[in-house]
Every structure is written in C-alpha cells, then in structure tokens.
Protein backbone atom coordinates (compact mmCIF):
# COMPACT_ATOMS: atom_id res chain seq x y z
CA UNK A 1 -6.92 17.10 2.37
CA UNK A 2 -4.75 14.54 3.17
CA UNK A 3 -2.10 12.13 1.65
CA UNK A 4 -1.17 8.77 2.39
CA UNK A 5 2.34 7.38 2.17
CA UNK A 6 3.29 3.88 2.22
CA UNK A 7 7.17 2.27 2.10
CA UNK A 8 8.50 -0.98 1.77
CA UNK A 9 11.35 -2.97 0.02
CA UNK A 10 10.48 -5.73 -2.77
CA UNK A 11 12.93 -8.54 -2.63
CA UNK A 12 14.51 -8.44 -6.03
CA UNK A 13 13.43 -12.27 -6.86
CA UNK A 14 9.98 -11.06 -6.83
CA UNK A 15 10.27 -7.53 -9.08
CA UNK A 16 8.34 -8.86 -12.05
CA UNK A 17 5.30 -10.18 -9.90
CA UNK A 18 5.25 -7.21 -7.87
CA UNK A 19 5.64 -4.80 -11.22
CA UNK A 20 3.13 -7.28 -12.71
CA UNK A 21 0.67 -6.60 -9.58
CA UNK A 22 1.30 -2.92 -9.13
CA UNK A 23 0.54 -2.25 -12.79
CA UNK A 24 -3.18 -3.53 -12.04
CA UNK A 25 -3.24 -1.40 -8.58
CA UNK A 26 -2.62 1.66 -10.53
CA UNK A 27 -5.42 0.96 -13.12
CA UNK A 28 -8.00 0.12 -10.71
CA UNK A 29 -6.74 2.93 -8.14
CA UNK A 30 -6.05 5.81 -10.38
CA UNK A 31 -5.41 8.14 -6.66
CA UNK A 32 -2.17 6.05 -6.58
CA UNK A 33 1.61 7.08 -7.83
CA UNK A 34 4.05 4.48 -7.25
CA UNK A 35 7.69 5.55 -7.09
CA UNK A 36 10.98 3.59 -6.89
CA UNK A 37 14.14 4.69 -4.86
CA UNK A 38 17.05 6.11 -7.26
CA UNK A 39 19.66 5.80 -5.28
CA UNK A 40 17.70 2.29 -3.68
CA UNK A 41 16.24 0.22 -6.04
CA UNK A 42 13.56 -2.20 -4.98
CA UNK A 43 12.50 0.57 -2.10
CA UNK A 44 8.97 2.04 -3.61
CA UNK A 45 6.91 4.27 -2.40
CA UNK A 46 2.94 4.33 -3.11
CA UNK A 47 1.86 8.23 -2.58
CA UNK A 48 -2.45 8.14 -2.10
CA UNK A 49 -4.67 11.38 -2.44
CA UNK A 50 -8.13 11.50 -1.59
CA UNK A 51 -8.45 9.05 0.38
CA UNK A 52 -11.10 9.34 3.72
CA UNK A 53 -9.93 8.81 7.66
CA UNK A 54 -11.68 4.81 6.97
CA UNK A 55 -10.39 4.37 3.84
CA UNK A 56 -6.77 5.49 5.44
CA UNK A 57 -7.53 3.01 8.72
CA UNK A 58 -8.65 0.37 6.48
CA UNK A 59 -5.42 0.43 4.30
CA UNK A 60 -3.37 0.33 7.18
CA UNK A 61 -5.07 -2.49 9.04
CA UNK A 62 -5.05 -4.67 5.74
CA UNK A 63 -1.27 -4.09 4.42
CA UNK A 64 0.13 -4.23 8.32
CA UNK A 65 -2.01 -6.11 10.94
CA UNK A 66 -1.36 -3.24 13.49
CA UNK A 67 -4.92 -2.45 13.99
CA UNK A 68 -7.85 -4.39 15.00
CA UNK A 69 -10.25 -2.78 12.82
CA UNK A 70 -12.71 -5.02 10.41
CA UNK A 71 -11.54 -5.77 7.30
CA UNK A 72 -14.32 -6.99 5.49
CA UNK A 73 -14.48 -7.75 2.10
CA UNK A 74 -15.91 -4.75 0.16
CA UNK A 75 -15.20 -2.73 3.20
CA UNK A 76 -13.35 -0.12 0.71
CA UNK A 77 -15.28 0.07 -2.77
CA UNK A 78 -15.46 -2.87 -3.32
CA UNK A 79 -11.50 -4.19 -2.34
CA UNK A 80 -11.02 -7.52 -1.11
CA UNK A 81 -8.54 -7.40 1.58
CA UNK A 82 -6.63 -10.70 0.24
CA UNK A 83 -5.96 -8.28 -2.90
CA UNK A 84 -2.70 -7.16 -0.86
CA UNK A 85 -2.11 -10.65 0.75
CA UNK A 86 0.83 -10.86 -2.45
CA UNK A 87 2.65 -7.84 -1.35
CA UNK A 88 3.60 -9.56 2.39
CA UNK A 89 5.16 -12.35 0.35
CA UNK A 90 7.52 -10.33 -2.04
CA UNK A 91 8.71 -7.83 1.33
CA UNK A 92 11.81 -9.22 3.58
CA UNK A 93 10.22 -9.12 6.86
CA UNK A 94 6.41 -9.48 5.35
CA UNK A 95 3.95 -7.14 6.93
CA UNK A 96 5.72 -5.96 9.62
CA UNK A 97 8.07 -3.51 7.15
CA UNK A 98 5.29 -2.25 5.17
CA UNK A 99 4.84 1.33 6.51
CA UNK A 100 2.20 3.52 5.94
CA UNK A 101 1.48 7.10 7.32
CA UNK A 102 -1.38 9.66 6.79
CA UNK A 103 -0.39 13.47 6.15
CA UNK A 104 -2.17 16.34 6.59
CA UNK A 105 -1.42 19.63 4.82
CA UNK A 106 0.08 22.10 7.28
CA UNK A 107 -2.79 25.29 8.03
C-alpha cells in the first residue's frame, strides 16, 4: 500500500479561498487528510491513501507540470484536471513549489 504526500505554502491573502476549496476536496475525496504546519502556518500538507501507481502519476502531472503524461478530463474518476488550476494561484511560486511524493511501506 502506498501513501501520497503533497506540500506547499498558501499565501496568506488567499487562506479563505483555499480553506473554502479544500473543504470541498475533502468531501469529494474522503482518502484525503489535510494538515497545517504548527510551528508554520499557511504550510499544509495533503496525506492520500489508496491511491493506484496512475492515479499517483496523474496527481502529480496535474498539480506540477513535471510529467508529460495525459491529463484528460475524467482521467481519475471522474476529476477534471482544471479542478486544481486554483491551487497554482494561491502558492508563491505557482506549480513549481507544489511537491508531491509517493511512499511505500517499508517490507
């Protein structure tokens, strides 16, 4: 089984949108948790289980445009890829510090 991780910072002038929009991620994804830094606040962490190897490439060529795979609409249940186009907006740096990373449990 594996878990996915994915990091960025929200730019504090856009906290309600982005608390507004992750609300609605976690209803229609219930295999999300979404933390917030402590000691960092506006640094939040999204923690994924269950998700497949495609569902984990698709994510990541969505929410960073570091892979040339297909992102076609319904591609993953049904998930429009502009559904994260937001999230680029509301991170200093937009795509490029949104970091995501697949985990596998240690046999």
């Amino acid at each position: 089984m594996c878990i996915v991780f994915v990091e960025y910072r929200i730019d504090a002038s856009y906290r309600l949108p982005y608390l507004e929009w992750s609300e609605r991620l976690r209803d229609d994804f219930p295999q999300v948790e979404l933390y917030e830094g402590t000691d960092q606040p506006g640094l939040f962490v999204e923690l994924w289980s269950g998700l497949s190897d495609e569902q984990y490439r698709f994510m990541r060529a969505v929410r960073t445009r570091k892979d040339e795979v297909a992102a076609e609409p319904g591609a993953w249940d049904g998930t429009d890829p502009r559904r994260w186009a937001p999230l680029e907006q509301w991170v200093p740096g937009g795509s490029a510090k949104i970091h995501i990373w697949q985990f596998q449990k240690v046999k």
